[in-house]
Protein backbone atom coordinates (compact mmCIF):
# COMPACT_ATOMS: atom_id res chain seq x y z
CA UNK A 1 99.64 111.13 71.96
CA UNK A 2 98.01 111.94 74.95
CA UNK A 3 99.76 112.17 77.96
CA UNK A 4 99.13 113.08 82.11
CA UNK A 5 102.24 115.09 84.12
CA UNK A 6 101.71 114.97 87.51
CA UNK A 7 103.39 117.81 89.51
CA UNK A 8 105.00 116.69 92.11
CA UNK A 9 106.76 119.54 92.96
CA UNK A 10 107.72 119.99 96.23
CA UNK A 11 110.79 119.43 96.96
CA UNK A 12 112.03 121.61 94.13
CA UNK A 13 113.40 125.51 95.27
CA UNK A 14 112.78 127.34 92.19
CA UNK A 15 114.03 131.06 92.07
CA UNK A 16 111.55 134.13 92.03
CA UNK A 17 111.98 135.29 88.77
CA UNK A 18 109.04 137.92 87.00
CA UNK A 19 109.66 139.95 84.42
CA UNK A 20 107.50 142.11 82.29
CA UNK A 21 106.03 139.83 80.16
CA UNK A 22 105.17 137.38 83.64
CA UNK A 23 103.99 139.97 85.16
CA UNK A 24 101.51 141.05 82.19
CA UNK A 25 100.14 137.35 82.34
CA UNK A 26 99.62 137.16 86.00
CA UNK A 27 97.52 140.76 86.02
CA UNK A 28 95.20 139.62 83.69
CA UNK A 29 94.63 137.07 86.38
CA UNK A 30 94.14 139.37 89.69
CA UNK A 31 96.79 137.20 91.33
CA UNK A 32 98.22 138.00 94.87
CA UNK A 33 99.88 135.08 96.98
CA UNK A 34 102.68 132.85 95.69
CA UNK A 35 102.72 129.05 93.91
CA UNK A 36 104.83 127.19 91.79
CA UNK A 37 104.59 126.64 88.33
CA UNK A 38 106.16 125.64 85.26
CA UNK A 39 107.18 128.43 82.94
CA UNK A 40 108.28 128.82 79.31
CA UNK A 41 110.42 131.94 79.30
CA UNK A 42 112.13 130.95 75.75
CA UNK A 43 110.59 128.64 72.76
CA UNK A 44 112.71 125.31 72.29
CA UNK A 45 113.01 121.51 73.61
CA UNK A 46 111.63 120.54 76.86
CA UNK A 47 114.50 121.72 78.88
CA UNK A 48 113.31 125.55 78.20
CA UNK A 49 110.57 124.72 80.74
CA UNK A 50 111.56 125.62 84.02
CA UNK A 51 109.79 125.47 87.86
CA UNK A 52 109.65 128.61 89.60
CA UNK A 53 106.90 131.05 91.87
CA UNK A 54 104.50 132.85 90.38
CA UNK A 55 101.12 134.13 92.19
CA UNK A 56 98.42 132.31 93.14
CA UNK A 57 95.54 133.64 90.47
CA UNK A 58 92.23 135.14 92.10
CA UNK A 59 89.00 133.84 91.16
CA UNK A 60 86.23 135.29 89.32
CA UNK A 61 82.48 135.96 90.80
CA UNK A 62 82.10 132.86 88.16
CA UNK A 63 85.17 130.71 88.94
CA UNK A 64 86.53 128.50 91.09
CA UNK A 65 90.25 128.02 92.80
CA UNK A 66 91.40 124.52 92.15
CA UNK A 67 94.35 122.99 93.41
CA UNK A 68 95.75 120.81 90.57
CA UNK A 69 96.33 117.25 91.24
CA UNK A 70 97.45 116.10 87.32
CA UNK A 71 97.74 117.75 84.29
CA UNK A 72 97.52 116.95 80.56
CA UNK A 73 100.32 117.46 77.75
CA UNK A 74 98.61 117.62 74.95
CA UNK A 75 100.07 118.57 71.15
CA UNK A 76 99.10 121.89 71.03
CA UNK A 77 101.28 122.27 74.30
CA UNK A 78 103.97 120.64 72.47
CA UNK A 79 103.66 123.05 69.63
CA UNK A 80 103.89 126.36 71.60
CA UNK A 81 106.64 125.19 73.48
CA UNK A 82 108.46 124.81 70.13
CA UNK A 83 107.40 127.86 69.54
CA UNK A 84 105.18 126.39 66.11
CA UNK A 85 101.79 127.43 66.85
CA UNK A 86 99.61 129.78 64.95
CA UNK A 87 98.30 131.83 67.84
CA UNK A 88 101.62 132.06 70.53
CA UNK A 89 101.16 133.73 74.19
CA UNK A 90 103.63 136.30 75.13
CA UNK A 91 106.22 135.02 77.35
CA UNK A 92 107.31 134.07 79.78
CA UNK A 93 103.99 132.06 79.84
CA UNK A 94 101.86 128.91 82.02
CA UNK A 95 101.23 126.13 79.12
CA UNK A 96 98.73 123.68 79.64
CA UNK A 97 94.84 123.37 79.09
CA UNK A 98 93.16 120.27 80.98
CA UNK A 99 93.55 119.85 84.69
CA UNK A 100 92.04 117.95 87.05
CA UNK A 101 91.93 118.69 91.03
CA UNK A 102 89.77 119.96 93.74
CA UNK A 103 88.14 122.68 94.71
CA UNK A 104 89.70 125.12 97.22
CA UNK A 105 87.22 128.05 96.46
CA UNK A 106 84.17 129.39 94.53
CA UNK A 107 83.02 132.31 94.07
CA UNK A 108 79.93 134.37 94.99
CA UNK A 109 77.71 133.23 91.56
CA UNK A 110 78.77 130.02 91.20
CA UNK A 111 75.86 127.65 91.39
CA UNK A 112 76.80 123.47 90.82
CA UNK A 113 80.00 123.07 92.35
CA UNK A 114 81.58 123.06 96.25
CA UNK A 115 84.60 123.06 98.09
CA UNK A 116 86.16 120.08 97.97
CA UNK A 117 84.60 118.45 94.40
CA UNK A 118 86.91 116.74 92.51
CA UNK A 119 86.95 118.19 89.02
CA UNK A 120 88.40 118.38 84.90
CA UNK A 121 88.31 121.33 83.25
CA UNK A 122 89.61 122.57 80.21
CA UNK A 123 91.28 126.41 80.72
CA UNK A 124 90.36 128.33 77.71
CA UNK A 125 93.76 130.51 78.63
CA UNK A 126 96.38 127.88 79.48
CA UNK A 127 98.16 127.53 83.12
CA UNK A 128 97.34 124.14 83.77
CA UNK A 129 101.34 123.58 84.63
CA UNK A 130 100.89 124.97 87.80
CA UNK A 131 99.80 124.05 91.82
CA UNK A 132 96.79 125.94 91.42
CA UNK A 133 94.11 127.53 88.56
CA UNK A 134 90.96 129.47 88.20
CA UNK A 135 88.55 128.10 85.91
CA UNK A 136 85.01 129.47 84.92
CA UNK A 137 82.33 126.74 86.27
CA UNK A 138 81.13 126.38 82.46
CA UNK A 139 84.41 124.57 81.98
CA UNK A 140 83.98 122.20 84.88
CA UNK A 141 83.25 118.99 84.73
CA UNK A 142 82.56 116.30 87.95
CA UNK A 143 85.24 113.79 88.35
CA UNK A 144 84.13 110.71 89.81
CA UNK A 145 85.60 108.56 92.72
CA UNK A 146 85.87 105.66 90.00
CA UNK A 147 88.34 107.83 87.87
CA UNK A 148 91.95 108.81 88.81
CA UNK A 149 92.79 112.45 89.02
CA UNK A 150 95.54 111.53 85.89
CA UNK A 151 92.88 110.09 83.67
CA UNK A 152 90.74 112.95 84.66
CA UNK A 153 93.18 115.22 82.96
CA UNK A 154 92.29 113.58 80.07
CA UNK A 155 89.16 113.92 79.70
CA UNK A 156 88.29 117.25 77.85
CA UNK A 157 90.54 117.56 74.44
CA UNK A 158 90.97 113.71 73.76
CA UNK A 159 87.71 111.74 74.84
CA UNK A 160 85.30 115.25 74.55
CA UNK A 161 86.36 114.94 70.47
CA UNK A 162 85.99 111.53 70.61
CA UNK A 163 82.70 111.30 71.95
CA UNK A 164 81.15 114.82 69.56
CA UNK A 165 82.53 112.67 66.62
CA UNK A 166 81.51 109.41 67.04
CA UNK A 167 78.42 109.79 69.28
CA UNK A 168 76.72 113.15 68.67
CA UNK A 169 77.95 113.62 64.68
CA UNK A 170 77.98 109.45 63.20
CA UNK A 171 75.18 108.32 66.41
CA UNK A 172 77.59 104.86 66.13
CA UNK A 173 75.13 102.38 66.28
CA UNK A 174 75.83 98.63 67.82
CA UNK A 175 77.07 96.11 65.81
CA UNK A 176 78.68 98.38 63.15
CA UNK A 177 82.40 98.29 62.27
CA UNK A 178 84.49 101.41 62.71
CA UNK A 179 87.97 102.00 61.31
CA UNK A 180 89.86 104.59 63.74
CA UNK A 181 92.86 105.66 61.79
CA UNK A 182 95.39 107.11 63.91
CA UNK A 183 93.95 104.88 67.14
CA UNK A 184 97.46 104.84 69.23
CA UNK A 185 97.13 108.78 69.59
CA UNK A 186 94.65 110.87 72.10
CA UNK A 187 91.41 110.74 70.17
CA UNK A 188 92.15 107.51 68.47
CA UNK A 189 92.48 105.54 71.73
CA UNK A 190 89.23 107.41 73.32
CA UNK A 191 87.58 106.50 69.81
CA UNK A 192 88.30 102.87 70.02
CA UNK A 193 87.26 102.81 74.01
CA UNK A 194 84.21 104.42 73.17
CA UNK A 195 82.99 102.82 70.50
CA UNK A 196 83.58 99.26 72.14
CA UNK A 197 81.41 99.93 75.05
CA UNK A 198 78.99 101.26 72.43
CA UNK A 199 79.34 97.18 71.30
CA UNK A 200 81.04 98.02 67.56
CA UNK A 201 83.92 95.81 66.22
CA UNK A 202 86.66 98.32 65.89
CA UNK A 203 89.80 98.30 63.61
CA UNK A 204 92.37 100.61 63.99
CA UNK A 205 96.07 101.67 62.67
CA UNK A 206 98.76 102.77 63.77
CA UNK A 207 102.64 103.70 62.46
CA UNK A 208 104.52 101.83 64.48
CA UNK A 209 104.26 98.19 66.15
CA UNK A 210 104.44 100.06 69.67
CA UNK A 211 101.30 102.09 68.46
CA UNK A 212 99.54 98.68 67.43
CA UNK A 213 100.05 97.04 70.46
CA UNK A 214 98.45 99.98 72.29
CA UNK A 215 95.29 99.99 70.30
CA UNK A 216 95.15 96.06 71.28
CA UNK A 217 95.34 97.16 74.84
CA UNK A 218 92.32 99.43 74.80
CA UNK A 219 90.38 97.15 73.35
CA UNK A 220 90.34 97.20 69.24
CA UNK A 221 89.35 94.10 67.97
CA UNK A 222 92.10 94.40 64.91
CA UNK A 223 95.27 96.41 64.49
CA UNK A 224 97.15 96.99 61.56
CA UNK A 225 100.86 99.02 61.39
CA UNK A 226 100.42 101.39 58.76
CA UNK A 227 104.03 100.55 58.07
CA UNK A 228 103.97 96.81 57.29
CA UNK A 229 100.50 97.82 55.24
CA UNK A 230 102.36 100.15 53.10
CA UNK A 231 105.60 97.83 52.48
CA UNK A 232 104.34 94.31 52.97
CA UNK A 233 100.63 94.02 51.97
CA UNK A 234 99.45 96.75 49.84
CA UNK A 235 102.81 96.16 47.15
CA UNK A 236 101.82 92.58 46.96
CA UNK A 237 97.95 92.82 46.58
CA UNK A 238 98.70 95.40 43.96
């Protein structure tokens, strides 16, 4: 599932703590002044993340300085905390891919966005966890007034996969009926949103009741628990 941490931050006094590995991170990032961010110095549960200060990353001719407003936790974040992904960063390390904020800085070659646009983007090296990122304009993507910055940081892995899948792959069509399997996670609940406002009739499961209750929610027309399917229905028709 697809989740938004906001980092509210402040009133936390982390301890200045950079080792070698930190340090290797940060100078692949030209960064001078000091913020704070979330680190993983150790692979485990959630409680191996910890606040502290690292510096404030310089942008690139190409980039921009955002100040973060929310953040996404998405699996792949979940997995590298754990420690089970295929392709781990060295630690200690900033997890986290989509962002959304506004613009503090741009550099010299950067040609659509300005100080002070709200933004998503999706950061190709992690560091989302933080008060601040650089992110290549390529990556950017206008946030509008009508969205919150916390559903902005949802936008890029979840709805982005959605939207390639059902729109530019299948070109969903109104009035057809499309079974999301899966719909109470990320992409399943962007699937069934999208392909509602597209005018489908949308079915969806889910393995728990929770899960089909959240697929109601979002708007799928019928819900099924994968769970009562598999010990109630399915034993019975067969």
């Amino acid at each position: 599932m697809h989740w938004t941490c906001f980092l509210r931050i402040l009133s936390v006094q982390p301890k200045n703590i950079l080792n070698n590995g930190l340090n290797n991170f940060l100078s692949k990032r030209n960064c001078t002044s000091l913020m704070k961010a979330v680190l993983l110095k150790e692979y485990g549960s959630p409680d191996v993340l910890k606040l502290d200060r690292v510096p404030i990353p310089n942008k690139g001719n190409s980039e921009v300085l955002v100040r973060v407003k929310a953040a996404g936790i998405n699996p792949v974040d979940l997995y590298m905390r754990e420690g089970a992904f295929m392709s781990l960063p060295p630690l200690p390390t900033v997890l986290g891919k989509e962002v959304s904020g506004i613009i503090e800085e741009v550099g010299t070659d950067v040609k659509i966005f300005k100080i002070g646009d709200r933004v998503a983007c999706c950061l190709p090296r992690n560091g989302g966890y933080a008060e601040y990122v650089t992110c290549h304009e390529k990556y950017l993507i206008p946030l509008s007034d009508k969205l919150t910055f916390s559903q902005g940081a949802t936008l890029y892995v979840a709805y982005f996969v959605a939207y390639r899948a059902l729109i530019t792959t299948c070109r969903i069509k109104n009035n057809e009926h499309l079974l999301v399997h899966g719909g109470s996670g990320g992409v399943g609940i962007a699937a069934i949103q999208i392909a509602k406002s597209k005018g489908l009739k949308v079915s969806a499961t889910a393995g728990t009741t929770k899960g089909m209750e959240m697929m109601k929610a979002v708007g799928a027309d019928q819900s099924y628990c994968l769970a009562v399917l598999l010990t109630d229905i399915f034993p019975e028709e067969i």
